[in-house]
Protein backbone atom coordinates (compact mmCIF):
# COMPACT_ATOMS: atom_id res chain seq x y z
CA UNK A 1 -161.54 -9.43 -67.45
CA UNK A 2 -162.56 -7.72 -64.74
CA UNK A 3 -164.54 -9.34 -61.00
CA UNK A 4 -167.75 -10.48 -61.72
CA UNK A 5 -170.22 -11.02 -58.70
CA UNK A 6 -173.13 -12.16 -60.71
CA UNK A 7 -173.62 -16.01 -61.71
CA UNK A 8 -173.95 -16.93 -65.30
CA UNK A 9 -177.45 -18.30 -64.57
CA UNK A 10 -178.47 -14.88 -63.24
CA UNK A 11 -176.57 -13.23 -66.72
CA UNK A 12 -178.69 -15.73 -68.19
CA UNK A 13 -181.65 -14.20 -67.01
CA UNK A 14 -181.17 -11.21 -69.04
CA UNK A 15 -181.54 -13.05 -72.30
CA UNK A 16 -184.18 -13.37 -75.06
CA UNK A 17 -184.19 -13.18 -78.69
CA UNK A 18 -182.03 -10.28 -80.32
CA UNK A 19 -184.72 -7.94 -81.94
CA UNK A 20 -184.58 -8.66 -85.27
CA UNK A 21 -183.90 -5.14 -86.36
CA UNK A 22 -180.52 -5.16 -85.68
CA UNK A 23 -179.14 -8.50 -87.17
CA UNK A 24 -181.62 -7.04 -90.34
CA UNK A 25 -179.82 -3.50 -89.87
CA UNK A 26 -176.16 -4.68 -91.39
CA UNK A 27 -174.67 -1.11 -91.62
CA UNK A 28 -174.60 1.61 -88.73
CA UNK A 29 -172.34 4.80 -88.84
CA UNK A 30 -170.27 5.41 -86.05
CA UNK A 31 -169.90 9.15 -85.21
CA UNK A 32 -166.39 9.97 -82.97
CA UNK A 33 -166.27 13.74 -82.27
CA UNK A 34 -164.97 14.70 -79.26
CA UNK A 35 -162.57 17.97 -77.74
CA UNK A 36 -159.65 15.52 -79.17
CA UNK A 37 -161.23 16.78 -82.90
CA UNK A 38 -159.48 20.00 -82.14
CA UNK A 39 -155.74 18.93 -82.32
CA UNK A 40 -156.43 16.28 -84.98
CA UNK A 41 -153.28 14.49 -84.52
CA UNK A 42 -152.24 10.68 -84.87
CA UNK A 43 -149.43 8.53 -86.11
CA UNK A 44 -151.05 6.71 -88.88
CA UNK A 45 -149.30 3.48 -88.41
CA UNK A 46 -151.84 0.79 -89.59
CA UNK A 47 -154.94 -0.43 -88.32
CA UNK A 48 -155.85 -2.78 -85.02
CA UNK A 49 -154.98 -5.66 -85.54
CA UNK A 50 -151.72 -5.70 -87.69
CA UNK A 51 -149.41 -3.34 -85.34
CA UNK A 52 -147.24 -4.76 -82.59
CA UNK A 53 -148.44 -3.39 -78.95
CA UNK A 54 -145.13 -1.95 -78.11
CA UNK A 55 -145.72 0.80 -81.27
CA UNK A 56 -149.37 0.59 -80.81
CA UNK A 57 -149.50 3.08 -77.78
CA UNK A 58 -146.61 4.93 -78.33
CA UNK A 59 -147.68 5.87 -81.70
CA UNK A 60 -151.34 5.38 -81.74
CA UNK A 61 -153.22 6.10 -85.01
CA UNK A 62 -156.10 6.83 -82.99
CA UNK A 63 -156.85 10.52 -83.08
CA UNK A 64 -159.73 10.08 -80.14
CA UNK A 65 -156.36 8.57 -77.64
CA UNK A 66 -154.98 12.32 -77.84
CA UNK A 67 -155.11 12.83 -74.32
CA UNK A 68 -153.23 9.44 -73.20
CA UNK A 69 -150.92 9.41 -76.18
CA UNK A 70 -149.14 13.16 -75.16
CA UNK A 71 -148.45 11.67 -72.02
CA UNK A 72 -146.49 8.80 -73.23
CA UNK A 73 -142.46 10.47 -72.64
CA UNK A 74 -141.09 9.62 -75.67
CA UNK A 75 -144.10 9.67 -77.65
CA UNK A 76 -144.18 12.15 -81.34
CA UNK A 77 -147.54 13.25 -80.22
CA UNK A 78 -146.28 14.98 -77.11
CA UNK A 79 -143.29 16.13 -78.38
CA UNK A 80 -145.57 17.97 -81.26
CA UNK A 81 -148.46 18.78 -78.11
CA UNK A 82 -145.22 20.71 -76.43
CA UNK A 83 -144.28 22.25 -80.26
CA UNK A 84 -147.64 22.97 -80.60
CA UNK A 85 -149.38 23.92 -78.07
CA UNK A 86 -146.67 24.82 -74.73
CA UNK A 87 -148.12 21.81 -72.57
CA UNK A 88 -151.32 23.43 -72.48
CA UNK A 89 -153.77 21.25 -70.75
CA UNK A 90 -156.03 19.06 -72.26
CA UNK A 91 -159.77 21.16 -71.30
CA UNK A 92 -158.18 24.09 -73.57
CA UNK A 93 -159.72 21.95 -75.84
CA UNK A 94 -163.00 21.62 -74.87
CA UNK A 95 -162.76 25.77 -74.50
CA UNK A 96 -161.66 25.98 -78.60
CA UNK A 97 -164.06 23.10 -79.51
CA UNK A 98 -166.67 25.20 -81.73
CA UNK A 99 -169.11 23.43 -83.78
CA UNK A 100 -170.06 26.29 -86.43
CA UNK A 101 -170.38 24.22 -89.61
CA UNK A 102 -172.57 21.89 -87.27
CA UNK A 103 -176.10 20.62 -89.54
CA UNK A 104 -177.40 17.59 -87.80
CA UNK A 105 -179.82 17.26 -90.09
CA UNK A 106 -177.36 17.26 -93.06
CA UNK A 107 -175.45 14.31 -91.31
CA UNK A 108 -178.83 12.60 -90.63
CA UNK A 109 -179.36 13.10 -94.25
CA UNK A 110 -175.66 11.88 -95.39
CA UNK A 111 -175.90 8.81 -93.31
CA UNK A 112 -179.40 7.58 -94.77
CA UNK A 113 -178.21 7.99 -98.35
CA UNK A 114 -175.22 5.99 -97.71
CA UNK A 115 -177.25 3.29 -95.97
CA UNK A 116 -176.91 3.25 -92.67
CA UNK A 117 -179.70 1.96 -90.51
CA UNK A 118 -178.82 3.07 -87.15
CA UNK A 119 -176.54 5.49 -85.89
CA UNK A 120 -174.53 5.70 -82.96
CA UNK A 121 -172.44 8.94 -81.52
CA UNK A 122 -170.05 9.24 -78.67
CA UNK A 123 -171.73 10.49 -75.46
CA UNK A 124 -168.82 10.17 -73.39
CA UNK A 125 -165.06 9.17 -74.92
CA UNK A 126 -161.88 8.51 -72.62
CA UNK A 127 -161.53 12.07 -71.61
CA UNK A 128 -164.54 12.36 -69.82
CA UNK A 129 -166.66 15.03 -71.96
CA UNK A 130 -169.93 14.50 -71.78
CA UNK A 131 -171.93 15.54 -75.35
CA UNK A 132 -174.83 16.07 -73.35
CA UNK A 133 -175.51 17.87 -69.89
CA UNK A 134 -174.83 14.51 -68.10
CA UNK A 135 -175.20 14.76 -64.17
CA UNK A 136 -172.19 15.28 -61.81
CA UNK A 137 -169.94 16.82 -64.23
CA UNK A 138 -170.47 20.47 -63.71
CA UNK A 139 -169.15 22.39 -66.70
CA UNK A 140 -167.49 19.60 -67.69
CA UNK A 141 -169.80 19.28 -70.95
CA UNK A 142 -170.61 20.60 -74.31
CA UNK A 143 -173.75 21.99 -73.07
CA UNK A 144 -171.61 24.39 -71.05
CA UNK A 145 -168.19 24.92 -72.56
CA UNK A 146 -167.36 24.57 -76.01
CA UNK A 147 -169.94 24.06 -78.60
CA UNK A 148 -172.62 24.80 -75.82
CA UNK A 149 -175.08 22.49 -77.13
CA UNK A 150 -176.54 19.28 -76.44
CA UNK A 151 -175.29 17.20 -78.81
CA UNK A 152 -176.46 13.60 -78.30
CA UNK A 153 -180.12 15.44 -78.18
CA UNK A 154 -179.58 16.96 -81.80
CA UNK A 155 -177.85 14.31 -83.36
CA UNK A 156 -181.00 12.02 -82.52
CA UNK A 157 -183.56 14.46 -83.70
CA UNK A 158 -182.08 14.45 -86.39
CA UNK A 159 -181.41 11.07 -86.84
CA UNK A 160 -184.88 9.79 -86.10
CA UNK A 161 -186.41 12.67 -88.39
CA UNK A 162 -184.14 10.44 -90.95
CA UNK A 163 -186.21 7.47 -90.26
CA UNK A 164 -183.00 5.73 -88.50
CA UNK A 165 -182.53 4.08 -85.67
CA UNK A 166 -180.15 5.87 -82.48
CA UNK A 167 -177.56 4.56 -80.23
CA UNK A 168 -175.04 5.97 -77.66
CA UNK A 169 -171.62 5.02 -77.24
CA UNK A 170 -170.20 5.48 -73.51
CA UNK A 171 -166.74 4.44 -71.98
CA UNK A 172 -167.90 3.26 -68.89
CA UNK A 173 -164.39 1.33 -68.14
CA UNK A 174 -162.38 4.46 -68.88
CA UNK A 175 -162.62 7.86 -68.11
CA UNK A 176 -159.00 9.66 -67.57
CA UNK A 177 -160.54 12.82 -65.48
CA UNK A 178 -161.53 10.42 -62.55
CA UNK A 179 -158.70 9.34 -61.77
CA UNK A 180 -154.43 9.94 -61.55
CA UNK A 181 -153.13 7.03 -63.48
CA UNK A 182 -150.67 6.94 -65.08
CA UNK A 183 -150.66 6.87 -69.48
CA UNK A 184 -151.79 3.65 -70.64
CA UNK A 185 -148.85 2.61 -72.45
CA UNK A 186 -149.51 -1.67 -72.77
CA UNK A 187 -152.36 -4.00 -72.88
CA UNK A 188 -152.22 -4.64 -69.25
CA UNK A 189 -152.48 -1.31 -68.32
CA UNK A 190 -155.28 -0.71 -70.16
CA UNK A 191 -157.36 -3.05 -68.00
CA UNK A 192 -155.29 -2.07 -65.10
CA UNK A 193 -155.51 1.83 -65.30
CA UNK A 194 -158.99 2.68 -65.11
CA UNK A 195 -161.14 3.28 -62.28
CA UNK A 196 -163.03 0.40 -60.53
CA UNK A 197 -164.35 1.92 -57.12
CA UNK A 198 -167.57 2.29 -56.22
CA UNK A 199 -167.72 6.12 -56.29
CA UNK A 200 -166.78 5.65 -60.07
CA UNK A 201 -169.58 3.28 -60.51
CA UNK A 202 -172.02 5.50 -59.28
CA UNK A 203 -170.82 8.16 -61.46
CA UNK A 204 -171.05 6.47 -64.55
CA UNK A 205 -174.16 4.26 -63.93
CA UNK A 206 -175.80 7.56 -63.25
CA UNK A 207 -174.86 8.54 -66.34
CA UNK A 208 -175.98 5.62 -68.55
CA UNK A 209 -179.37 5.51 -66.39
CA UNK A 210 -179.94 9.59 -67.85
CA UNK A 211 -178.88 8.47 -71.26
CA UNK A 212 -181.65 5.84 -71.26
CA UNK A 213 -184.57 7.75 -69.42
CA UNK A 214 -183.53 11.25 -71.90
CA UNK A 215 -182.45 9.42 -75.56
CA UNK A 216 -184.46 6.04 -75.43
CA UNK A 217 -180.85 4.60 -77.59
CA UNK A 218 -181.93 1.45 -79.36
CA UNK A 219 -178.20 0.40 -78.57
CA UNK A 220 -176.33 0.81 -75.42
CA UNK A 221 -172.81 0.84 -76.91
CA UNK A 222 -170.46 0.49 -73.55
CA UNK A 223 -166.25 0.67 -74.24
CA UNK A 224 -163.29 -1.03 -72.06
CA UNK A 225 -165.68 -3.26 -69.62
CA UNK A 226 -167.67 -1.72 -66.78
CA UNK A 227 -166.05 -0.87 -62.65
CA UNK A 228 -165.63 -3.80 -61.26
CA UNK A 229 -167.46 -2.25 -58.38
CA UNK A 230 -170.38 -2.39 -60.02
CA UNK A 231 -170.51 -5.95 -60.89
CA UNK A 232 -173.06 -7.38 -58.96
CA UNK A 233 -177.14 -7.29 -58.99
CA UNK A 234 -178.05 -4.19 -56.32
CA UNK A 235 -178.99 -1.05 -56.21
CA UNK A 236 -176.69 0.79 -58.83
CA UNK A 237 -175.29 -2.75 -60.11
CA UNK A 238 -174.79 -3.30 -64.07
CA UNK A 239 -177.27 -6.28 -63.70
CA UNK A 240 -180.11 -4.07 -62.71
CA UNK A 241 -178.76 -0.74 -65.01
CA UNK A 242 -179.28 -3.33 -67.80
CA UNK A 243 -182.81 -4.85 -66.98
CA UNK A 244 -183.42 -1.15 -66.56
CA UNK A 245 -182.45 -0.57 -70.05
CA UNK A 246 -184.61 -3.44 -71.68
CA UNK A 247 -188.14 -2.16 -69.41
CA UNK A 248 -187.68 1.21 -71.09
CA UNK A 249 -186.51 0.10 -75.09
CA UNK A 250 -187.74 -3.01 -75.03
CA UNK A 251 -186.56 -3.68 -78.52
CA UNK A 252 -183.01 -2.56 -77.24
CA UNK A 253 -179.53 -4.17 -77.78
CA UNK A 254 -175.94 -4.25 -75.98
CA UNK A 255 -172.46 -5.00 -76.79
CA UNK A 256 -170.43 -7.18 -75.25
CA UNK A 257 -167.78 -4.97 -73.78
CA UNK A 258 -169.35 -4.61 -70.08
CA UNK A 259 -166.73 -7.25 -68.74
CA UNK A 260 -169.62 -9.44 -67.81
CA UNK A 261 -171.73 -12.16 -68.66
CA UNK A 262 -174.24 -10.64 -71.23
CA UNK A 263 -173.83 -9.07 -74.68
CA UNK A 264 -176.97 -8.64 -77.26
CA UNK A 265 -174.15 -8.82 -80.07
CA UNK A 266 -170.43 -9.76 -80.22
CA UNK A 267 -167.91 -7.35 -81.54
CA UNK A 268 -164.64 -7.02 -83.79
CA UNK A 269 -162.43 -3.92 -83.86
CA UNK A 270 -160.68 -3.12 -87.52
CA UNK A 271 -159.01 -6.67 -87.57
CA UNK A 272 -158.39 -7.41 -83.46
CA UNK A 273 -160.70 -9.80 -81.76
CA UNK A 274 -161.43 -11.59 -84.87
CA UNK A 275 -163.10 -14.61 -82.32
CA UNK A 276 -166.10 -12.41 -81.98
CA UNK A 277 -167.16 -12.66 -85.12
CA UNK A 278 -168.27 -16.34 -84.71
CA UNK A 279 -171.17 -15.60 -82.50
CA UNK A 280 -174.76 -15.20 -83.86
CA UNK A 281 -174.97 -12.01 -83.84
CA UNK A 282 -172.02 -9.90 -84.34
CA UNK A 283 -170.48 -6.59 -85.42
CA UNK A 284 -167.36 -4.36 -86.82
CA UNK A 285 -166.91 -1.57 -86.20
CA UNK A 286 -163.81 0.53 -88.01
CA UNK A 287 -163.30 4.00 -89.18
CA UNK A 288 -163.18 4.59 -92.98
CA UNK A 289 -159.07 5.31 -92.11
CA UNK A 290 -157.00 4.05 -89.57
CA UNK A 291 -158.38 6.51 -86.68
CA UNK A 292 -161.82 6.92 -85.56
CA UNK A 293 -161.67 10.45 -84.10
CA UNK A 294 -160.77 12.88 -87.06
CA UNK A 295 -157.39 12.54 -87.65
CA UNK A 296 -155.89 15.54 -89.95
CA UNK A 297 -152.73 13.49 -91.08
CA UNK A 298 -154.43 11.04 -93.12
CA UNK A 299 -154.81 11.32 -96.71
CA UNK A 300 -156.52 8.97 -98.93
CA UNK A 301 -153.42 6.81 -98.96
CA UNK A 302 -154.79 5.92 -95.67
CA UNK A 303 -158.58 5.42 -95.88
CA UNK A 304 -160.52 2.51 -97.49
CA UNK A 305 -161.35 3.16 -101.32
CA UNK A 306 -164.96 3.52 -102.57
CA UNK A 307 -164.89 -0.18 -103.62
CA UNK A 308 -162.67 -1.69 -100.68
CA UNK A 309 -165.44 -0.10 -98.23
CA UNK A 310 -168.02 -1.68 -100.64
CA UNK A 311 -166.44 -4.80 -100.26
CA UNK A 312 -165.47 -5.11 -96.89
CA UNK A 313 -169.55 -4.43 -95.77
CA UNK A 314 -170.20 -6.76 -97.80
CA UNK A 315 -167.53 -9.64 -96.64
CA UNK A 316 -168.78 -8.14 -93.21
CA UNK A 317 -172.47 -9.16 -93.75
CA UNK A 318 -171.74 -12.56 -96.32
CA UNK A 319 -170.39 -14.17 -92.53
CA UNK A 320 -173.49 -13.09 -90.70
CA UNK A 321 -172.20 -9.53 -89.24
CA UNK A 322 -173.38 -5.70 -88.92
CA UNK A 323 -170.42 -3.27 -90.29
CA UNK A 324 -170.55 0.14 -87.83
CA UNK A 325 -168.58 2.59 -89.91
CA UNK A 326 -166.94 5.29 -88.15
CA UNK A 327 -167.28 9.01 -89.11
CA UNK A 328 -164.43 11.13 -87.41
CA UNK A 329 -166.15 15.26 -87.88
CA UNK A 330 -164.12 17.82 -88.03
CA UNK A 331 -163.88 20.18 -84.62
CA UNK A 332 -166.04 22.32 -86.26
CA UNK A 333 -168.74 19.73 -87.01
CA UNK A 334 -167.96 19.27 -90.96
CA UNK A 335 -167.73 15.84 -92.34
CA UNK A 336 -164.10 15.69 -94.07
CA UNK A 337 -164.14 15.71 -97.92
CA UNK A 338 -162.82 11.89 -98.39
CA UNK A 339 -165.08 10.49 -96.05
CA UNK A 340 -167.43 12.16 -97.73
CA UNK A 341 -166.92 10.89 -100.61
CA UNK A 342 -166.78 6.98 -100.10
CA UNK A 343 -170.43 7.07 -98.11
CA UNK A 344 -171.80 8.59 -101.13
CA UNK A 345 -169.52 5.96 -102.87
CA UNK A 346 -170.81 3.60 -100.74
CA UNK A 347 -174.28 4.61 -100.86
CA UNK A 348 -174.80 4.93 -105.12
CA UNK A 349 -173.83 1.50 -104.04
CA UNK A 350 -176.72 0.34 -102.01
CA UNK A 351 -179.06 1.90 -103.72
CA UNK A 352 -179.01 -0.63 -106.42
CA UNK A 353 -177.46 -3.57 -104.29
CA UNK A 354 -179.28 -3.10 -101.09
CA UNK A 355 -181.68 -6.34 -101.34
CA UNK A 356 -178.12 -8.48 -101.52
CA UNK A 357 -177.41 -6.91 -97.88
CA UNK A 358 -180.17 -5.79 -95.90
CA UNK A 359 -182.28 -8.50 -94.37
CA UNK A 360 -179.70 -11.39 -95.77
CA UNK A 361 -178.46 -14.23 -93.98
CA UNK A 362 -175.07 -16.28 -94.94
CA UNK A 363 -175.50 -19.19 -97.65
CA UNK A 364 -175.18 -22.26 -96.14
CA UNK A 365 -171.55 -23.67 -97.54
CA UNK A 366 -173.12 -26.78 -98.44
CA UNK A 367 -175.06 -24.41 -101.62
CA UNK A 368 -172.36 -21.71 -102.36
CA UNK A 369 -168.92 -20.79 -100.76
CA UNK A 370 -166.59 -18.02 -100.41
CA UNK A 371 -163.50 -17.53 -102.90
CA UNK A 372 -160.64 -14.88 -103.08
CA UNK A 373 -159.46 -15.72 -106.74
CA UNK A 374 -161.74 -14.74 -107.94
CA UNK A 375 -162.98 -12.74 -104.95
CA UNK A 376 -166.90 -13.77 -104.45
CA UNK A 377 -169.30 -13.38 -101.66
CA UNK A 378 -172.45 -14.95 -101.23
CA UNK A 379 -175.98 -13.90 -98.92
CA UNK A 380 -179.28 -15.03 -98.86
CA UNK A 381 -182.90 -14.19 -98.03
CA UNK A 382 -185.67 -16.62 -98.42
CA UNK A 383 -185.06 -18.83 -101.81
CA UNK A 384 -183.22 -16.14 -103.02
CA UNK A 385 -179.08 -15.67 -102.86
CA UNK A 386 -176.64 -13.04 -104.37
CA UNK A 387 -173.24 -13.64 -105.76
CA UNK A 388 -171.20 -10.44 -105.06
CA UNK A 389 -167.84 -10.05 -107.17
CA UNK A 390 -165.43 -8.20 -106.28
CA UNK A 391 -163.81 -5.49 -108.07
CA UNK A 392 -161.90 -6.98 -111.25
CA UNK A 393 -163.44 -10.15 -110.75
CA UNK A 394 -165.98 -9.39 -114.15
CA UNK A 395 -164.96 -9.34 -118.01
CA UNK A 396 -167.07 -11.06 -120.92
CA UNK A 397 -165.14 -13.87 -120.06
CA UNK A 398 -166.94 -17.48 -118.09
CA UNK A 399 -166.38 -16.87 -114.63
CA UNK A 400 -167.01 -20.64 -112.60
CA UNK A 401 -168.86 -19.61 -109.13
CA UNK A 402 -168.20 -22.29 -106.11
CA UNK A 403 -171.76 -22.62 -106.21
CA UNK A 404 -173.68 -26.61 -106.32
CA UNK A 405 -175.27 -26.45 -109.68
CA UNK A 406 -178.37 -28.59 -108.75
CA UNK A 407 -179.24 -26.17 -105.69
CA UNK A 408 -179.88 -23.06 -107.60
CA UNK A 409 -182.43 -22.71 -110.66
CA UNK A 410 -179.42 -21.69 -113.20
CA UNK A 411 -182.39 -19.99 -115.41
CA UNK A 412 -183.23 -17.57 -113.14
CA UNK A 413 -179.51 -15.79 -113.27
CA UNK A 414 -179.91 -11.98 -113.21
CA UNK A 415 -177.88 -8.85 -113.05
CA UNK A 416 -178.95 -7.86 -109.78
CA UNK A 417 -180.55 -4.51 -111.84
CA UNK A 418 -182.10 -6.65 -114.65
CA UNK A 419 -180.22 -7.94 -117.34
CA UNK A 420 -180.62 -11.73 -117.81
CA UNK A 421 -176.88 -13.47 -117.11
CA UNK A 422 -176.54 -17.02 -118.58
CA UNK A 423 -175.24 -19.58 -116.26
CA UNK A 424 -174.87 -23.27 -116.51
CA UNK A 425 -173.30 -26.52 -114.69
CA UNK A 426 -169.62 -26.42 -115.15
CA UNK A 427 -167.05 -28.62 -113.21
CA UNK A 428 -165.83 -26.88 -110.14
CA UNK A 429 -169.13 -24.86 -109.82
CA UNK A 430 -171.33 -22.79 -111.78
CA UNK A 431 -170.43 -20.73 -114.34
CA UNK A 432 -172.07 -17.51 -115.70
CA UNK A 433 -170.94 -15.53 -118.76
CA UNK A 434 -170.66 -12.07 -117.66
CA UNK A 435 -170.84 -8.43 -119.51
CA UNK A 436 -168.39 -6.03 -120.04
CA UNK A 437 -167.58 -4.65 -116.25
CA UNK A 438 -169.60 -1.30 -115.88
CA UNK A 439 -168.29 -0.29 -112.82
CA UNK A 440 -165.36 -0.73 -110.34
CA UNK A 441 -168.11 -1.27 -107.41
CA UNK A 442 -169.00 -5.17 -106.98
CA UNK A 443 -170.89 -6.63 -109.36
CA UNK A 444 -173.88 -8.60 -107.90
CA UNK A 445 -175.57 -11.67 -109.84
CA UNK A 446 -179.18 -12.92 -108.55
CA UNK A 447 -180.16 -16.77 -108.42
CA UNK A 448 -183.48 -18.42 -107.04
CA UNK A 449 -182.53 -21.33 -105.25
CA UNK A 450 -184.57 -24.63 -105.93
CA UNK A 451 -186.96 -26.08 -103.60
């Protein structure tokens, strides 16, 4: 954690209630595209969370970390870079980035069918690019090089035409065309390698002040803490970039990765920082593989299944959290077949299921609790609560639910698309004669709870 100048009484200051909207939300796409979509390259290892730091950098799985990762000596990405491409630099990218297959509104479209509520793109990765023409960085854009458009201004028009809310990601604690560091190639560098003066501040809160005054972005989605520099409450300060933020979307919301002492929502990353996901308000984010930029190595082997995306949103939302699913595009702007293919999975899905998820809150464990054998899920909204079961979970067999027979009205047991389910006081739980399993998606059964 980086210097803070500001009190947590003056943080404090910042706070009111989370608009409601977003804890309602529960699913948000992601969008990573970026000059690093041209090479496409990554070590799929395994996701965040489960892979020691020493392999972590050295063989990241994370397409977008390109840039850092060929600079690694040692590393398979820059012996392939060398194979590949003859050390060319990094910007050649940027030059080859064309975005041909581009249809904004088709991706608008894509996202709302498979659920989404919001969606949030990256205006500024790691490397610097700027997907819109973002002050002080010359050419150094898409609007000038590369796809020569402005991207973050299509992808919300489209977006909003979609009835959806819009978002911007920026990495305001890293940006490696500022600065000479070194590759970040541990944990402690990451913190320790990026830039923190004041002239860096400037830059970027310059930048974040034009996202806000141009796109409006329901949520301010910052990456790797802010310059310590800019920790403090003056002119050009984070504390007054954010009360800027709220005057102008007053129904706004930030993440909690500013390195300071105010956050809208909490946040968990594949499975690393886990501890966030005990706050109020919370979110995942993940890709639908192991990478969030578009990674050509992976095959399906690597990406989350139709049903194991269905069932991690909805593990995601039974504890109380939003799931932002990451879309990695093609350099060319196409969305790749298999992810493709699990948000339509995902949203067939939702179209039946979507009262168990949006809007829902987490049954108290007092009524119903969570199982993994066999794998059940519970949510709630007003006096009514879902069971979700997971994939193999149903057969005409009596399935007992970890549910408190006398809180729920065991008549009202429903087939979340109709058909009547019979469940009655068993010891243990509940239990509910199911139907023959019609599908490999959850399976989601409907109670009223008593008064």
């Amino acid at each position: 954690m980086g210097r803070d100048n500001l009190t947590s009484a003056q943080w404090s200051s910042l706070s009111r209630p989370v608009p409601q909207w977003f804890p309602d939300a529960k699913l948000g796409i992601f969008v990573h595209w970026g000059a690093y979509s041209v090479p496409a390259w990554a070590e799929p290892v395994g996701e965040l969370g489960t892979v020691e730091e020493q392999t972590w950098f050295r063989h990241n799985p994370y397409a977008e970390w390109y840039w850092n990762t060929i600079r690694i000596e040692g590393s398979p990405a820059r012996a392939r870079h060398r194979e590949m491409y003859r050390d060319a630099p990094y910007d050649d990218f940027l030059d080859a980035w064309t975005v041909n297959e581009f249809d904004p509104t088709e991706w608008a479209d894509l996202f709302a069918h498979a659920g989404a509520r919001y969606v949030i793109p990256t205006a500024k990765h790691h490397d610097g690019i700027t997907l819109w023409d973002a002050p002080g960085t010359g050419d150094r854009n898409t609007v000038h090089r590369g796809p020569h458009r402005d991207l973050v201004g299509d992808i919300r028009a489209a977006v909003h035409k979609a009835g959806l809310r819009f978002g911007v990601y920026y990495s305001g604690g890293l940006d490696w065309s500022v600065s000479s560091f070194p590759a970040i190639d541990t944990s402690e560098a990451l913190l320790a390698r990026r830039p923190n003066d004041a002239a860096y501040n400037a830059y970027a809160y310059i930048h974040v002040r034009d996202l806000i005054d141009r796109f409006h972005p329901d949520v301010l989605w910052n990456d790797i803490e802010w310059p310590d520099a800019g920790k403090h409450g003056l002119q050009f300060g984070l504390f007054e970039l954010l009360q800027s933020y709220y005057r102008s979307v007053p129904e706004g919301v930030v993440n909690d990765r500013w390195g300071a002492g105010h956050w809208d929502f909490r946040t968990s990353e594949y499975r690393a920082h886990r501890e966030a996901e005990t706050a109020s308000v919370w979110e995942n984010c993940r890709g639908i593989g192991q990478s969030f930029g578009y990674n050509q190595v992976e095959d399906a082997s690597h990406l989350l299944s139709g049903p194991d995306l269905v069932r991690h949103l909805v593990d995601v939302v039974s504890r109380g959290g939003n799931l932002l699913l990451n879309v990695g595009p093609t350099a060319t702007g196409r969305i790749p077949d298999l992810q493709r293919a699990r948000l339509e999975y995902l949203g067939a899905w939702i179209r039946t299921s979507g009262d168990a998820i949006y809007g829902t809150r987490p049954v108290d464990k007092d009524v119903a609790r969570a199982s993994d054998a066999p794998w059940v899920r519970w949510t709630q909204k007003g006096q009514r609560m879902w069971a979700i079961l997971g994939p193999g979970t149903g057969d005409p067999d009596s399935l007992v639910l970890s549910a408190r027979p006398e809180a729920v009205d065991l008549a009202s047991a429903s087939l979340i698309d109709g058909p009547r389910v019979s469940a009655y006081a068993q010891a243990g739980g509940v239990a509910v004669d199911l139907p023959p399993r019609r599908t490999t998606a959850p399976e989601v059964i409907s109670f009223e709870l008593r008064e």
